[in-house]
C-alpha atoms as a PDB file:
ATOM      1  CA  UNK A   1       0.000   0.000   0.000  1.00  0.00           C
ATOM      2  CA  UNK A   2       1.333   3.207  -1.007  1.00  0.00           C
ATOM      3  CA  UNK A   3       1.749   5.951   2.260  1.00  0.00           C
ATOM      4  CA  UNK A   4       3.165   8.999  -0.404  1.00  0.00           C
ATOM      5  CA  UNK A   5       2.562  10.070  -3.838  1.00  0.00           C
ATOM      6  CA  UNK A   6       4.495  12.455  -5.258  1.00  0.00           C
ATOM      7  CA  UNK A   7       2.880  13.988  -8.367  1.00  0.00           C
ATOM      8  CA  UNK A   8       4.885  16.177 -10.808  1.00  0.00           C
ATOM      9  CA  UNK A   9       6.419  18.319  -7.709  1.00  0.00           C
ATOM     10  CA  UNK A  10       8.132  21.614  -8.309  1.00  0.00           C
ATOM     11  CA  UNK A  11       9.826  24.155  -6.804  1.00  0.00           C
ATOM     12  CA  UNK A  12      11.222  27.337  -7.603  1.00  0.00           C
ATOM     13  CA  UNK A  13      13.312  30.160  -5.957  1.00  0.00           C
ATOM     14  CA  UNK A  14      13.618  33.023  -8.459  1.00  0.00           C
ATOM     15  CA  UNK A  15      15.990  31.604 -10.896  1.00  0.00           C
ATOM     16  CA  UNK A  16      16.948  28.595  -9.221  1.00  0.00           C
ATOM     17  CA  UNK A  17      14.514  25.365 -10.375  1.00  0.00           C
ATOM     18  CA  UNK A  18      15.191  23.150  -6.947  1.00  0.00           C
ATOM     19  CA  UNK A  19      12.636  20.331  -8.231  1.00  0.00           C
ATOM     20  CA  UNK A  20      11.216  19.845 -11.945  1.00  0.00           C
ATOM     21  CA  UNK A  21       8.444  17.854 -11.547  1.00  0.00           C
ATOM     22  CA  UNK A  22       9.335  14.819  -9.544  1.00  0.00           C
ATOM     23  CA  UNK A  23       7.117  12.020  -9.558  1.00  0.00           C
ATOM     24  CA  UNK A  24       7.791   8.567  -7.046  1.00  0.00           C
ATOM     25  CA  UNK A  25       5.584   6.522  -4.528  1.00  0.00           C
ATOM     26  CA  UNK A  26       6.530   5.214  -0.982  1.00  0.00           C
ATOM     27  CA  UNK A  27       5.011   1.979   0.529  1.00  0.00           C
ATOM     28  CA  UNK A  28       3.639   2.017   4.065  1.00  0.00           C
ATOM     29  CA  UNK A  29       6.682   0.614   6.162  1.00  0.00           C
ATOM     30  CA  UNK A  30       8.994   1.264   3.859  1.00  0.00           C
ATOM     31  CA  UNK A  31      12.745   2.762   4.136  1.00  0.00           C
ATOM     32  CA  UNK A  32      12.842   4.705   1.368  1.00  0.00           C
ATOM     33  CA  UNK A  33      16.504   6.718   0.237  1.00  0.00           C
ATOM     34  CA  UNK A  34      16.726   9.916  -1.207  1.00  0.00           C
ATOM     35  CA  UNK A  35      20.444   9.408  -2.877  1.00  0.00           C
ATOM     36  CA  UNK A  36      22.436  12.892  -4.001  1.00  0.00           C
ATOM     37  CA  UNK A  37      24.767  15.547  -3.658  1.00  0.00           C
ATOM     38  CA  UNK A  38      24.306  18.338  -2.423  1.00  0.00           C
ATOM     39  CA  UNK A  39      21.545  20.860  -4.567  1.00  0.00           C
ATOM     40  CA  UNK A  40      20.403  17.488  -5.564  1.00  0.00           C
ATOM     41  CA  UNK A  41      16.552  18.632  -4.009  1.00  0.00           C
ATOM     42  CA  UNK A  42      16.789  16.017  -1.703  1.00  0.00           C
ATOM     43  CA  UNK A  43      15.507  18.371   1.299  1.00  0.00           C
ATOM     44  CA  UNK A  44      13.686  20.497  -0.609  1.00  0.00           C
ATOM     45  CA  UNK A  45      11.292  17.465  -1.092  1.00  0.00           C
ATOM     46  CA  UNK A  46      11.216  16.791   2.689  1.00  0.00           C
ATOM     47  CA  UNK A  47      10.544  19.938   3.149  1.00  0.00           C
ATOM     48  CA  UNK A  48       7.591  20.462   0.988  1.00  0.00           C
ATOM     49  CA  UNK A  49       5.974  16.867   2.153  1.00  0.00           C
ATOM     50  CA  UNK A  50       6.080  17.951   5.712  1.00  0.00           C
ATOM     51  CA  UNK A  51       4.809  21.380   5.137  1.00  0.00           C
ATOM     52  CA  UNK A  52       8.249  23.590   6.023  1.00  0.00           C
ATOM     53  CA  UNK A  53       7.973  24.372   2.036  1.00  0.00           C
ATOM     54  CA  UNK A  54       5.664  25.363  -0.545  1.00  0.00           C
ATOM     55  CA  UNK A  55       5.511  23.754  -3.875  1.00  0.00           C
ATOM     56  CA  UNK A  56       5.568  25.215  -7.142  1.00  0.00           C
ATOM     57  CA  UNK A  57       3.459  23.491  -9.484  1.00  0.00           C
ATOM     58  CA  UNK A  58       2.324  19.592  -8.734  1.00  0.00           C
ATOM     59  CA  UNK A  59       0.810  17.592  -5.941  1.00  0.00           C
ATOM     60  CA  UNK A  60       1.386  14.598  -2.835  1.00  0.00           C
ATOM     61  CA  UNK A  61      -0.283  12.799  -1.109  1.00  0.00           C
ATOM     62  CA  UNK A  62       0.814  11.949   2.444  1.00  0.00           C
ATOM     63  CA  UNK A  63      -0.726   9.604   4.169  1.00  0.00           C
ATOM     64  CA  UNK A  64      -4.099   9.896   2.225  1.00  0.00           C
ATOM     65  CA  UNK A  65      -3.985  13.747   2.444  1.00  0.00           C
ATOM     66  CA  UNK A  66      -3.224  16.266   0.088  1.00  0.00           C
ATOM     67  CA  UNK A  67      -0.842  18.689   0.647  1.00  0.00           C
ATOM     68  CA  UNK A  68      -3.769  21.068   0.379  1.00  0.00           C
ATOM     69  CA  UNK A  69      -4.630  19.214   3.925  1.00  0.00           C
ATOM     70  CA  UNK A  70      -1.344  20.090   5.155  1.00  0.00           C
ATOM     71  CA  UNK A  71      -2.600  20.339   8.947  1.00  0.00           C
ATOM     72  CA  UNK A  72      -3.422  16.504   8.551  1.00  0.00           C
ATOM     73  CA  UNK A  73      -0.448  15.729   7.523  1.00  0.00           C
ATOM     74  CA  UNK A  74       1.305  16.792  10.103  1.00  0.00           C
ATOM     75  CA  UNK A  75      -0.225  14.722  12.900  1.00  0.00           C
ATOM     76  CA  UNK A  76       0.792  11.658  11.081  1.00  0.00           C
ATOM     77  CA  UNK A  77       4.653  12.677  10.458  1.00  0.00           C
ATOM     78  CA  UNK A  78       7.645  13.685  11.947  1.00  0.00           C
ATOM     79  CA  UNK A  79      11.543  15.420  10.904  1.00  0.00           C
ATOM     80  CA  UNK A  80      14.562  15.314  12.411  1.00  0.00           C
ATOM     81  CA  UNK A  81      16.372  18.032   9.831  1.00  0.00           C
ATOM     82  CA  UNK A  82      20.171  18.728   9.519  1.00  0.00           C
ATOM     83  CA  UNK A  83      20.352  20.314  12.194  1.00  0.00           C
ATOM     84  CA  UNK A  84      19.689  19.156  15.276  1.00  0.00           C
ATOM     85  CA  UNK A  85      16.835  19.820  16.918  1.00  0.00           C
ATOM     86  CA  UNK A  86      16.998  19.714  20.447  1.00  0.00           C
ATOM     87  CA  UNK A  87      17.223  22.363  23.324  1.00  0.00           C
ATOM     88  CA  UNK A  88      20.631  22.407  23.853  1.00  0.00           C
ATOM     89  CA  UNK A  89      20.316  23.675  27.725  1.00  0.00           C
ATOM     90  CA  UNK A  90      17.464  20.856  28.487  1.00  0.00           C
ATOM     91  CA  UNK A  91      19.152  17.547  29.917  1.00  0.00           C
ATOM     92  CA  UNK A  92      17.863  15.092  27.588  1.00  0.00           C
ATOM     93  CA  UNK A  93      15.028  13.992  29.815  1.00  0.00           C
ATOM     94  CA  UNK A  94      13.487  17.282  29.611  1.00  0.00           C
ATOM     95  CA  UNK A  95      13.595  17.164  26.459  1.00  0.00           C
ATOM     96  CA  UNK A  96      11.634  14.072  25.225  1.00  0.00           C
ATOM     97  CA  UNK A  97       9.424  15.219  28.076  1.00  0.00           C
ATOM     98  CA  UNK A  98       8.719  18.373  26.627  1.00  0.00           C
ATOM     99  CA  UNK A  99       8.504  17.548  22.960  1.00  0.00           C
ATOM    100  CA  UNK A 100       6.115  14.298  24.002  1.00  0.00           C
ATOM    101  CA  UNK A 101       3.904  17.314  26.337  1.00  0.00           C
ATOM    102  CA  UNK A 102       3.777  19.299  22.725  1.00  0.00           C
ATOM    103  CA  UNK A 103       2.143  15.914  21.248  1.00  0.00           C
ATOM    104  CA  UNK A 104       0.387  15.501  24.239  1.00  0.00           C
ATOM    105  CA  UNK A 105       1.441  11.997  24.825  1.00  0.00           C
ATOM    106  CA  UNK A 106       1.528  10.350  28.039  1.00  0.00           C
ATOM    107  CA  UNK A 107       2.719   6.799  27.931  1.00  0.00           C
ATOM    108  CA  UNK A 108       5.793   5.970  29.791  1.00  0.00           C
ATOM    109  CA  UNK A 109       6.139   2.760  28.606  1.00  0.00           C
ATOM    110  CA  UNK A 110       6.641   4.306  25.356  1.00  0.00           C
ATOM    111  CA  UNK A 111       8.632   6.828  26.543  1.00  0.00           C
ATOM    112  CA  UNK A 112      10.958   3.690  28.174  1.00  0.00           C
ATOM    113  CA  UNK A 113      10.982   2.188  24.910  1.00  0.00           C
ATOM    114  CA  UNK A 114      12.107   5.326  23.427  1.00  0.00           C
ATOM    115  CA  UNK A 115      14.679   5.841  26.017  1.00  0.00           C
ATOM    116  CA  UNK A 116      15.639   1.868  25.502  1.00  0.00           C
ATOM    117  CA  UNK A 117      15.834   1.530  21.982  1.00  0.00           C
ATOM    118  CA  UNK A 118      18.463   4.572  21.716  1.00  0.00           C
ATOM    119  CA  UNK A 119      20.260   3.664  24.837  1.00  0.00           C
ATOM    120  CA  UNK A 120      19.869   6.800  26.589  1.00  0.00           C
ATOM    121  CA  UNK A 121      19.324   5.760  30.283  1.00  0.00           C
ATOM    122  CA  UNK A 122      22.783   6.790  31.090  1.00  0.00           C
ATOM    123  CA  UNK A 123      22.367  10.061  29.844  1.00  0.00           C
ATOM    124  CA  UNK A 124      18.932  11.346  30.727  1.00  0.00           C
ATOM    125  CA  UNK A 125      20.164  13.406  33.110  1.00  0.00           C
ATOM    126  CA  UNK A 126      22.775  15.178  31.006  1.00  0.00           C
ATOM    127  CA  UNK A 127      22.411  18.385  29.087  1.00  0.00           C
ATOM    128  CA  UNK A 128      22.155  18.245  25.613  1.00  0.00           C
ATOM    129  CA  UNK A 129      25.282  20.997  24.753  1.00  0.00           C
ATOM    130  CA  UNK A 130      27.504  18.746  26.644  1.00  0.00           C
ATOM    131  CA  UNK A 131      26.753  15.393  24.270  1.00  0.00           C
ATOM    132  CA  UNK A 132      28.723  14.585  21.621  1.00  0.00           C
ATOM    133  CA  UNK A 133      27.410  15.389  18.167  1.00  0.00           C
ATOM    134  CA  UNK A 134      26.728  11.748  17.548  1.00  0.00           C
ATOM    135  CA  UNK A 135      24.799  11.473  20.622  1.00  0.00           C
ATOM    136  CA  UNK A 136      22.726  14.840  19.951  1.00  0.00           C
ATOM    137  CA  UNK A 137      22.058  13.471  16.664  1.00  0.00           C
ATOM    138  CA  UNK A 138      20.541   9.969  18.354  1.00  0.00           C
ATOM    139  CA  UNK A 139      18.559  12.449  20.558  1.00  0.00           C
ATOM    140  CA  UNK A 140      17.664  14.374  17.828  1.00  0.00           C
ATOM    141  CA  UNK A 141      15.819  11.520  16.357  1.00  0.00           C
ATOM    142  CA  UNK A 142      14.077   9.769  19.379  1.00  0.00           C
ATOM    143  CA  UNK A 143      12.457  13.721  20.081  1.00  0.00           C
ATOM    144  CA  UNK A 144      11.015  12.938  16.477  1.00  0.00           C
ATOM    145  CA  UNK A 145      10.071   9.690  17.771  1.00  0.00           C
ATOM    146  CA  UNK A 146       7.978  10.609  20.397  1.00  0.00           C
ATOM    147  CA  UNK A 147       5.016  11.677  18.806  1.00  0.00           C
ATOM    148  CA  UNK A 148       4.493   8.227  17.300  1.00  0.00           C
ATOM    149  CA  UNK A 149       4.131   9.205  14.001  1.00  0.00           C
ATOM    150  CA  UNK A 150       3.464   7.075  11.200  1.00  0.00           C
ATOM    151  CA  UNK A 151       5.807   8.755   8.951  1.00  0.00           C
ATOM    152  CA  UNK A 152       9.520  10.252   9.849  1.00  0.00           C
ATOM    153  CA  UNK A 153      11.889  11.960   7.313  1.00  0.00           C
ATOM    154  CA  UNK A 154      15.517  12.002   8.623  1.00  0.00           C
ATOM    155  CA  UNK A 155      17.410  14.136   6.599  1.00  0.00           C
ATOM    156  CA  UNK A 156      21.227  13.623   6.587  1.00  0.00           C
ATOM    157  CA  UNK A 157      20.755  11.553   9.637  1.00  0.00           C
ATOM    158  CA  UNK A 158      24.528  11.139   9.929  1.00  0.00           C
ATOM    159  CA  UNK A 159      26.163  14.328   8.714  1.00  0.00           C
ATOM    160  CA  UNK A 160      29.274  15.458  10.217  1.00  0.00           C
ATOM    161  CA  UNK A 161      29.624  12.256  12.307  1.00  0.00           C
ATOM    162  CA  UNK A 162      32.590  10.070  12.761  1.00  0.00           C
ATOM    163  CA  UNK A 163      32.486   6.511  11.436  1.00  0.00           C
ATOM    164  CA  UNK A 164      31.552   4.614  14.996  1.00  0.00           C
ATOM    165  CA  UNK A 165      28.469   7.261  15.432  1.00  0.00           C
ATOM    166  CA  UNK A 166      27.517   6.751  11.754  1.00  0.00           C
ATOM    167  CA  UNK A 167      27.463   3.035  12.370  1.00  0.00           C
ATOM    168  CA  UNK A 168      25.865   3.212  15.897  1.00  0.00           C
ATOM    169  CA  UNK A 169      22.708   5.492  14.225  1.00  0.00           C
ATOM    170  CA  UNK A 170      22.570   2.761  11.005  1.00  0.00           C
ATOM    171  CA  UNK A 171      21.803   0.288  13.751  1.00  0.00           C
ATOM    172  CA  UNK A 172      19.309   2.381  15.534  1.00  0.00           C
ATOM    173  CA  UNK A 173      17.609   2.948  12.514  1.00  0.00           C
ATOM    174  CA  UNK A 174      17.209  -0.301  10.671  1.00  0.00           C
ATOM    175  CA  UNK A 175      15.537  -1.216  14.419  1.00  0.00           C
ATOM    176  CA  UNK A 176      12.963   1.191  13.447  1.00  0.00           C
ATOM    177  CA  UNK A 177      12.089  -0.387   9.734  1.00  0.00           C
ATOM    178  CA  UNK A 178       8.870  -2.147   8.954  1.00  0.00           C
ATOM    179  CA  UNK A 179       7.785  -0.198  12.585  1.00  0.00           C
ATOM    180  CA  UNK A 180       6.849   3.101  10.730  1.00  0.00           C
ATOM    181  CA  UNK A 181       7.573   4.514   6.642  1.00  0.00           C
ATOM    182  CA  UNK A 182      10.992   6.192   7.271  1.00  0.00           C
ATOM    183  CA  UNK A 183      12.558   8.735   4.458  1.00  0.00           C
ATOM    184  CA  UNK A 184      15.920   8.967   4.568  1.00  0.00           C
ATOM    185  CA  UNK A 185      18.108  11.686   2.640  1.00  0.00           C
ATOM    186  CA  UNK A 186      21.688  11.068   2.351  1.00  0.00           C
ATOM    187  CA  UNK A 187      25.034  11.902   0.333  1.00  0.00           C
ATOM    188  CA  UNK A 188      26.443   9.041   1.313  1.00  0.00           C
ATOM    189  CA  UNK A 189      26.261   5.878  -1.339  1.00  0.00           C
ATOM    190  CA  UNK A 190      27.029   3.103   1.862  1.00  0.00           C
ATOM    191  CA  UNK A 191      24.409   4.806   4.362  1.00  0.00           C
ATOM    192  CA  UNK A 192      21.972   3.844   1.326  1.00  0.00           C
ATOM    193  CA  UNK A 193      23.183   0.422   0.539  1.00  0.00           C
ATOM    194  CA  UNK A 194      23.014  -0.666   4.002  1.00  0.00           C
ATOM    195  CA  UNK A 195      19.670   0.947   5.209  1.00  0.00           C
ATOM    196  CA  UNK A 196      17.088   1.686   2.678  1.00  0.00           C
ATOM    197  CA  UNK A 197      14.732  -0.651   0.783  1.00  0.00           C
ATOM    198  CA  UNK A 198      14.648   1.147  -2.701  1.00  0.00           C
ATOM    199  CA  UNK A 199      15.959   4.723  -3.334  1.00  0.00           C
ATOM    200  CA  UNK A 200      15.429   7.424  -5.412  1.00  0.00           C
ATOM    201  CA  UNK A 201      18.580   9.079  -7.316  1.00  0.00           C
ATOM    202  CA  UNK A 202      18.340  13.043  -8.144  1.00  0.00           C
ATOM    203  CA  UNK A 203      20.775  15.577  -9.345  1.00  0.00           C
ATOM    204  CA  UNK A 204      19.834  19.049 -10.151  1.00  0.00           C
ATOM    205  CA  UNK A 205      16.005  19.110  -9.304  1.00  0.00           C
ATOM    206  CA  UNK A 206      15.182  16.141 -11.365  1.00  0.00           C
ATOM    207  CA  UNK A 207      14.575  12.202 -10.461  1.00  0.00           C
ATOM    208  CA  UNK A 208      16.648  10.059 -12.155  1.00  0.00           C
ATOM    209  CA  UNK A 209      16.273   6.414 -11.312  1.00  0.00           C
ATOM    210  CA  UNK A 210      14.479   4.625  -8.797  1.00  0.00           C
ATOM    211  CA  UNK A 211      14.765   1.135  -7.590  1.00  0.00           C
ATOM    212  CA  UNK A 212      16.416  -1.141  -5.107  1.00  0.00           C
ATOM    213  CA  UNK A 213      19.961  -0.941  -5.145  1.00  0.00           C
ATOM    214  CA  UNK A 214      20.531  -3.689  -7.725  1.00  0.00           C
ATOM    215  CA  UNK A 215      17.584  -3.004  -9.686  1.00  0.00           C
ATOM    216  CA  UNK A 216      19.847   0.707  -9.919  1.00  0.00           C
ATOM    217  CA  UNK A 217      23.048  -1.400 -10.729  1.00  0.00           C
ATOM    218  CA  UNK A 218      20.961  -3.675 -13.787  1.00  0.00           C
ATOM    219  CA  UNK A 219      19.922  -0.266 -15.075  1.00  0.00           C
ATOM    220  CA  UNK A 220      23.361   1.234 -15.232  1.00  0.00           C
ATOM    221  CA  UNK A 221      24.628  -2.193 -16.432  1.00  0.00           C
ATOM    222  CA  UNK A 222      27.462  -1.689 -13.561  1.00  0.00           C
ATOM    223  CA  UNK A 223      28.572  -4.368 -10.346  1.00  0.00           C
ATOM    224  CA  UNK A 224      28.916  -1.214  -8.474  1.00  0.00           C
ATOM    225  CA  UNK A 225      26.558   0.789  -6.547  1.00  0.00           C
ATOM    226  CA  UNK A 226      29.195   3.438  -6.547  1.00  0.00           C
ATOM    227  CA  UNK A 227      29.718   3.457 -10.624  1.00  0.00           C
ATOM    228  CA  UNK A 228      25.755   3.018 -11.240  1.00  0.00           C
ATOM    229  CA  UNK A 229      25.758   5.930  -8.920  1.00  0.00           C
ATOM    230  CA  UNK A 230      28.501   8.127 -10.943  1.00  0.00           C
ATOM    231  CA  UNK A 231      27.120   6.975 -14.418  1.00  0.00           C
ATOM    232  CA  UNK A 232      23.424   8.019 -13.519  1.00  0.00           C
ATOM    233  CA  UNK A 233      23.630  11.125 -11.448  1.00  0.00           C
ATOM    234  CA  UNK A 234      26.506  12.070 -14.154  1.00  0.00           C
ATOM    235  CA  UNK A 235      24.598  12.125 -17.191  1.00  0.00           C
ATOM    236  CA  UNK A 236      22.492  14.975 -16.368  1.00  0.00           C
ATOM    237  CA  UNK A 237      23.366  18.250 -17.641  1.00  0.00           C
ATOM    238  CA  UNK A 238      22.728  21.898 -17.228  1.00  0.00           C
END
């Protein structure tokens, strides 16, 4: 069952054409990639499926909403952007405590589970500023978390971050799939490989390919993810 359509999505900033009218579809319980470098429109799509962004032209359909219905939408979803999202002077009890007040949900055993599956007990009663990035990242994510939603959008989950905090959030996260649709934007072709179901390849505004990873590599006619990768997102032009 499909949880997002994406209809012939644009966007434009003066000048700049940041999506040309992207068309996919997401499966309820999915882990869906969005694969490309940066300018790619990766987070511009985020952002106009969870209502941080207007479109330009086109149409989704989130959750069986419109994006006309955007006020739906967002009691069903959830982001954890870039940058992370957490008050830095909160320990980090306070803050799943005060993001799951906004949400108005009361269910610690939920909130344990929360706490569990991100292995925060020994830090609950640290501040945020004083964590390392990895572990405001983690944070960052288990505050989306705790509204329950049905969708989540992580975008660039594990920018910036060491190798050992990358791999420590890939773990945390593949615990979540099949649990909730998760959309995942990332630069990085291994963070892909091993997390997502199927993924979507853009450059430029524009959707490429789309497929599991070696449905991508039979299109490409490559062994590599990495040269199906260079070969697709490298053919477009200005």
């Amino acid at each position: 069952m499909e949880i997002i359509q994406v209809n012939k999505i644009s966007k434009n900033y003066k000048t700049v054409k940041a999506l040309d009218e992207v068309s996919l579809s997401i499966s309820e319980g999915e882990l869906f990639g969005l694969l490309g470098v940066n300018g790619a429109g990766k987070t511009t799509l985020i952002r106009i499926l969870s209502g941080l962004a207007k479109e330009s032209g086109g149409d989704a359909i989130v959750g069986g909403y419109s994006l006309k219905q955007i006020d739906e939408i967002k009691k069903i979803i959830d982001v954890s952007p870039q940058e992370t999202s957490v008050a830095m002077n909160l320990t980090v009890k306070e803050n799943l405590e005060f993001f799951a007040s906004l949400y108005d949900i009361d269910d610690k055993e939920y909130f344990d589970s929360i706490v569990s599956s991100f292995s925060l007990k020994d830090v609950l009663s640290k501040r945020a500023k004083t964590l390392s990035g990895g572990w405001q990242r983690r944070l960052s994510i288990a505050v989306a978390l705790i509204s329950k939603p049905k969708i989540i959008f992580l975008d660039e989950p594990t920018l910036g971050l060491d190798v050992l905090a990358r791999r420590e959030l890939w773990k945390i996260i593949k615990s979540l799939k099949g649990k909730m649709t998760i959309v995942l934007t990332s630069h990085y072709l291994e963070e892909i490989e091993a997390l997502c179901d199927r993924v979507a390849i853009m450059a430029k505004g524009h959707l490429l390919d789309i497929g599991t990873i070696e449905e991508i590599k039979k299109h490409a006619n490559e062994t590599s993810f990495e040269e199906a990768f260079v070969k697709i997102a490298g053919g477009i032009v200005e």
